[in-house]
Protein backbone atom coordinates (compact mmCIF):
# COMPACT_ATOMS: atom_id res chain seq x y z
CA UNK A 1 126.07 82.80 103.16
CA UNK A 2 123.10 82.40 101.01
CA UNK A 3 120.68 82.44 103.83
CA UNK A 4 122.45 85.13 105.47
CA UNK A 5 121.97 87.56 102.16
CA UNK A 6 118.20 86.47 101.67
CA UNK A 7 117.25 87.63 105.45
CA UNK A 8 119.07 90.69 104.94
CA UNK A 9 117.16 91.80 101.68
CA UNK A 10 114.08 90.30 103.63
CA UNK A 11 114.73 92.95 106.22
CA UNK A 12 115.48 95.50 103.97
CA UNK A 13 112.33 95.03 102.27
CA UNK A 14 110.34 95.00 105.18
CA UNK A 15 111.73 98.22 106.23
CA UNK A 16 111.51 100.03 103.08
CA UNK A 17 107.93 99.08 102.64
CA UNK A 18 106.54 100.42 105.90
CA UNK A 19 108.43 103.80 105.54
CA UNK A 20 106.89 104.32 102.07
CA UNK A 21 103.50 103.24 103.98
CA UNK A 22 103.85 105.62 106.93
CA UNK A 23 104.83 108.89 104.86
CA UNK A 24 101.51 108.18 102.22
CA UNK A 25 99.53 111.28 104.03
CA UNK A 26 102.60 113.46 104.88
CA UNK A 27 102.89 116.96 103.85
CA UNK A 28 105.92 119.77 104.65
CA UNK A 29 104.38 120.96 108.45
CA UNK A 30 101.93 118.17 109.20
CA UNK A 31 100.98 114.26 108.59
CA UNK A 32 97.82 113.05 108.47
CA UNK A 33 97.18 109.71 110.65
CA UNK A 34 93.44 109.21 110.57
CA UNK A 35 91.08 108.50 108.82
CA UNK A 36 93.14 105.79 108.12
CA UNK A 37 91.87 104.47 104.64
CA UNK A 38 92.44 101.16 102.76
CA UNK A 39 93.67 101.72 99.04
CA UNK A 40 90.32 102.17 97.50
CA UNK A 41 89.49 105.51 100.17
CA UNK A 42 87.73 103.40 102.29
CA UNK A 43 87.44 103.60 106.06
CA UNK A 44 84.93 101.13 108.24
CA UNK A 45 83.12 102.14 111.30
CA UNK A 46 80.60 104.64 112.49
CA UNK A 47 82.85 106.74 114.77
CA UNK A 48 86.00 109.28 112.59
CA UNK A 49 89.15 109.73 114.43
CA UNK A 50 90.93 112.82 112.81
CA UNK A 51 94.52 112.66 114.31
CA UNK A 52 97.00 114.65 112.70
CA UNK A 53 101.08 114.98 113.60
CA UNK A 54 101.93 118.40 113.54
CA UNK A 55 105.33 120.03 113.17
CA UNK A 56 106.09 123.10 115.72
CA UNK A 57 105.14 126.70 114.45
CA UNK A 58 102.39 124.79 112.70
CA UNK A 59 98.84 126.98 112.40
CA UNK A 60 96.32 124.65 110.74
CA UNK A 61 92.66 124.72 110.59
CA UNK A 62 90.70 121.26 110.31
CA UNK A 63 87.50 121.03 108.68
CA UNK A 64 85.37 117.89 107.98
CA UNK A 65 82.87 117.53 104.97
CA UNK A 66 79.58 115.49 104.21
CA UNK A 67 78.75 115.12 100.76
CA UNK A 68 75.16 114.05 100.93
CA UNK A 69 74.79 113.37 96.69
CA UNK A 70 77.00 110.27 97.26
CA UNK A 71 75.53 107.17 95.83
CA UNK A 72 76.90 103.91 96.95
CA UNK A 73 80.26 102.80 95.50
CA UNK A 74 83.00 100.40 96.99
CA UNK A 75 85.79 102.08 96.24
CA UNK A 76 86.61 106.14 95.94
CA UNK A 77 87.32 105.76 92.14
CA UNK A 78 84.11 104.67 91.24
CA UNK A 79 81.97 107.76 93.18
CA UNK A 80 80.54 109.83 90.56
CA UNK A 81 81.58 113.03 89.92
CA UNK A 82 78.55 114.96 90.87
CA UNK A 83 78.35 113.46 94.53
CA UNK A 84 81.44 115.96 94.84
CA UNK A 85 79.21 118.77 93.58
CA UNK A 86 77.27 119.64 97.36
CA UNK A 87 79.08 119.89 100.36
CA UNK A 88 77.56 119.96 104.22
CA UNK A 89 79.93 120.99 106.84
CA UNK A 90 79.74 118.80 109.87
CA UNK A 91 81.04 118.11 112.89
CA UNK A 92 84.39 120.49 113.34
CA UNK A 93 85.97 123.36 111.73
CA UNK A 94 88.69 124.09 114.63
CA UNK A 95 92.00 125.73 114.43
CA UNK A 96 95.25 124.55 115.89
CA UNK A 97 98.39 126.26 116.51
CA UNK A 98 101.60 124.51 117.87
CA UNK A 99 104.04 126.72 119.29
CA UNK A 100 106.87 124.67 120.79
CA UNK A 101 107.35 121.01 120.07
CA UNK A 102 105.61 118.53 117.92
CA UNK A 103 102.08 118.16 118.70
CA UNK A 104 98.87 115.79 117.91
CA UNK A 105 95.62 117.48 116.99
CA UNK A 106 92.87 114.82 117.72
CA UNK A 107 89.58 114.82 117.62
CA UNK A 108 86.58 112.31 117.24
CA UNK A 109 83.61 112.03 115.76
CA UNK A 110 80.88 109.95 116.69
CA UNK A 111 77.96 108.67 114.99
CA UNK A 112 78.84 109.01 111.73
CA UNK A 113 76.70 107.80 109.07
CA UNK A 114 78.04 106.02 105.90
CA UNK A 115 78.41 108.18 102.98
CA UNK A 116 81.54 110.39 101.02
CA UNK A 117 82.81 112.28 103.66
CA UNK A 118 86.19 114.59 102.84
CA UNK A 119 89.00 116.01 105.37
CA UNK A 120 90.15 119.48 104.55
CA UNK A 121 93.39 120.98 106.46
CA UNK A 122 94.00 124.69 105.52
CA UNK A 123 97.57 125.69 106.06
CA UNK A 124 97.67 129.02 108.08
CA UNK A 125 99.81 132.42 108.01
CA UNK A 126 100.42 133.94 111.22
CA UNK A 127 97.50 136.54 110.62
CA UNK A 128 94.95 133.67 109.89
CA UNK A 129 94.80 133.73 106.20
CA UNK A 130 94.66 130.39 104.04
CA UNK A 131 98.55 130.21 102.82
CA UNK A 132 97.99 126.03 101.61
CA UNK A 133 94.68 123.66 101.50
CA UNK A 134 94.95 119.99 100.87
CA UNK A 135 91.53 117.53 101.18
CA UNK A 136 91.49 113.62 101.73
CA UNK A 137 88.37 112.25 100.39
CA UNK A 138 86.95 108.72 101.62
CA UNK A 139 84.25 106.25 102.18
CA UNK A 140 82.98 105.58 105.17
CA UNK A 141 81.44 101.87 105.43
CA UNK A 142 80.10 100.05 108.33
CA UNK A 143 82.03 97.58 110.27
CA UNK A 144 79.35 95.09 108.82
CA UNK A 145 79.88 95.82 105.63
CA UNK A 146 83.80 94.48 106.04
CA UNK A 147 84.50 91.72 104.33
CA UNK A 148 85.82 88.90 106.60
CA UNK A 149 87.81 86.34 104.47
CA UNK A 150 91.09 84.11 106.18
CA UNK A 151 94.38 83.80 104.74
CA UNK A 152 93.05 80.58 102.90
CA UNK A 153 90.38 82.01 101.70
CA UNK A 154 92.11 85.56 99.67
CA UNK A 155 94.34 86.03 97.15
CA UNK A 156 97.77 86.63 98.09
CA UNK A 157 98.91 90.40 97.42
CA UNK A 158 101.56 91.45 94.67
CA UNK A 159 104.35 91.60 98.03
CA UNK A 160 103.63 88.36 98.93
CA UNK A 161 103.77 86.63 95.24
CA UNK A 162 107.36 88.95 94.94
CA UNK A 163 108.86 87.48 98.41
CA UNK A 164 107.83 84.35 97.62
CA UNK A 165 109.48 84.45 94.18
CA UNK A 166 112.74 85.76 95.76
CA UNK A 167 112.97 82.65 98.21
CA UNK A 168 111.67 80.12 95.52
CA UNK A 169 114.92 81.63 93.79
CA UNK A 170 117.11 81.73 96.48
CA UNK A 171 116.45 78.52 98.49
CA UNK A 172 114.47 76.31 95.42
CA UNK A 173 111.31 75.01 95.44
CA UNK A 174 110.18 72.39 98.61
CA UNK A 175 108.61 69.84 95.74
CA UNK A 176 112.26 70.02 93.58
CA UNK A 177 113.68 67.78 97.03
């Protein structure tokens, strides 16, 4: 019975968890998917995939930002406040409209250097006009940059060290047999 209750509050967990993950860039008519970024605003690579979910009767306009004052920082807490101070447009500023069903506006980027680099999705009326804005900032870092490190090698995360408490509790420690 005990084993029984421990997998089901294991599952639980585990599904709880990923829903709170998936709905971290969701907003009333659309959810943002990429640029996937780690907690610290980070993203790796040289090529930005913007991919956004979007509900039907959704007009949104889509419009990326370079922020060329950025000095280098490993996390998006610890930019300075004046690399936010001069913005370059680059790359897209496209409007999408979906009419019927649920829809996917993708696009990607290529060649995109490292730097502070912001998303901004403007919420549209039927006549065009700006009715919501919302802007993701992040980092984008080289794939080089990434820090490789196994499981041996890193700390484990707050989730593990909690699940790991809960079965020491439930089942006892291997070293008490």
């Amino acid at each position: 019975m005990r084993k029984i209750l421990s997998v089901l509050i294991a599952l639980i967990l585990c599904i709880s968890s990923s829903v709170m993950v998936f709905a971290q860039d969701s907003h009333d008519d659309y959810s943002i998917i990429s640029p996937y970024t780690s907690d610290e605003g980070v993203a790796y690579g040289d090529n930005l995939l913007i991919s956004v979910k979007v509900d039907e009767g959704t007009a949104l306009r889509f419009t990326v930002f370079s922020y060329p004052n950025y000095t280098s920082a490993d996390s998006l807490s610890m930019v300075p406040a004046i690399s936010f101070t001069v913005e370059e447009q680059i790359g897209i500023s496209e409007d999408y409209e979906k009419r019927d069903r649920i829809g996917f506006y993708t696009k990607q980027l290529n060649d995109i250097e490292p730097g502070l680099y912001s998303l901004k999705v403007d919420s549209l009326d039927g006549n065009g006009n700006i009715t919501d804005t919302y802007s993701k900032y992040f980092i984008v870092k080289p794939n080089a940059s990434k820090t490789t490190t196994t499981i041996y090698e890193s700390q484990p995360s707050n989730k593990v060290l909690f699940f790991q408490s809960v079965f020491k509790s439930l089942f006892g420690s291997a070293a008490e047999e």
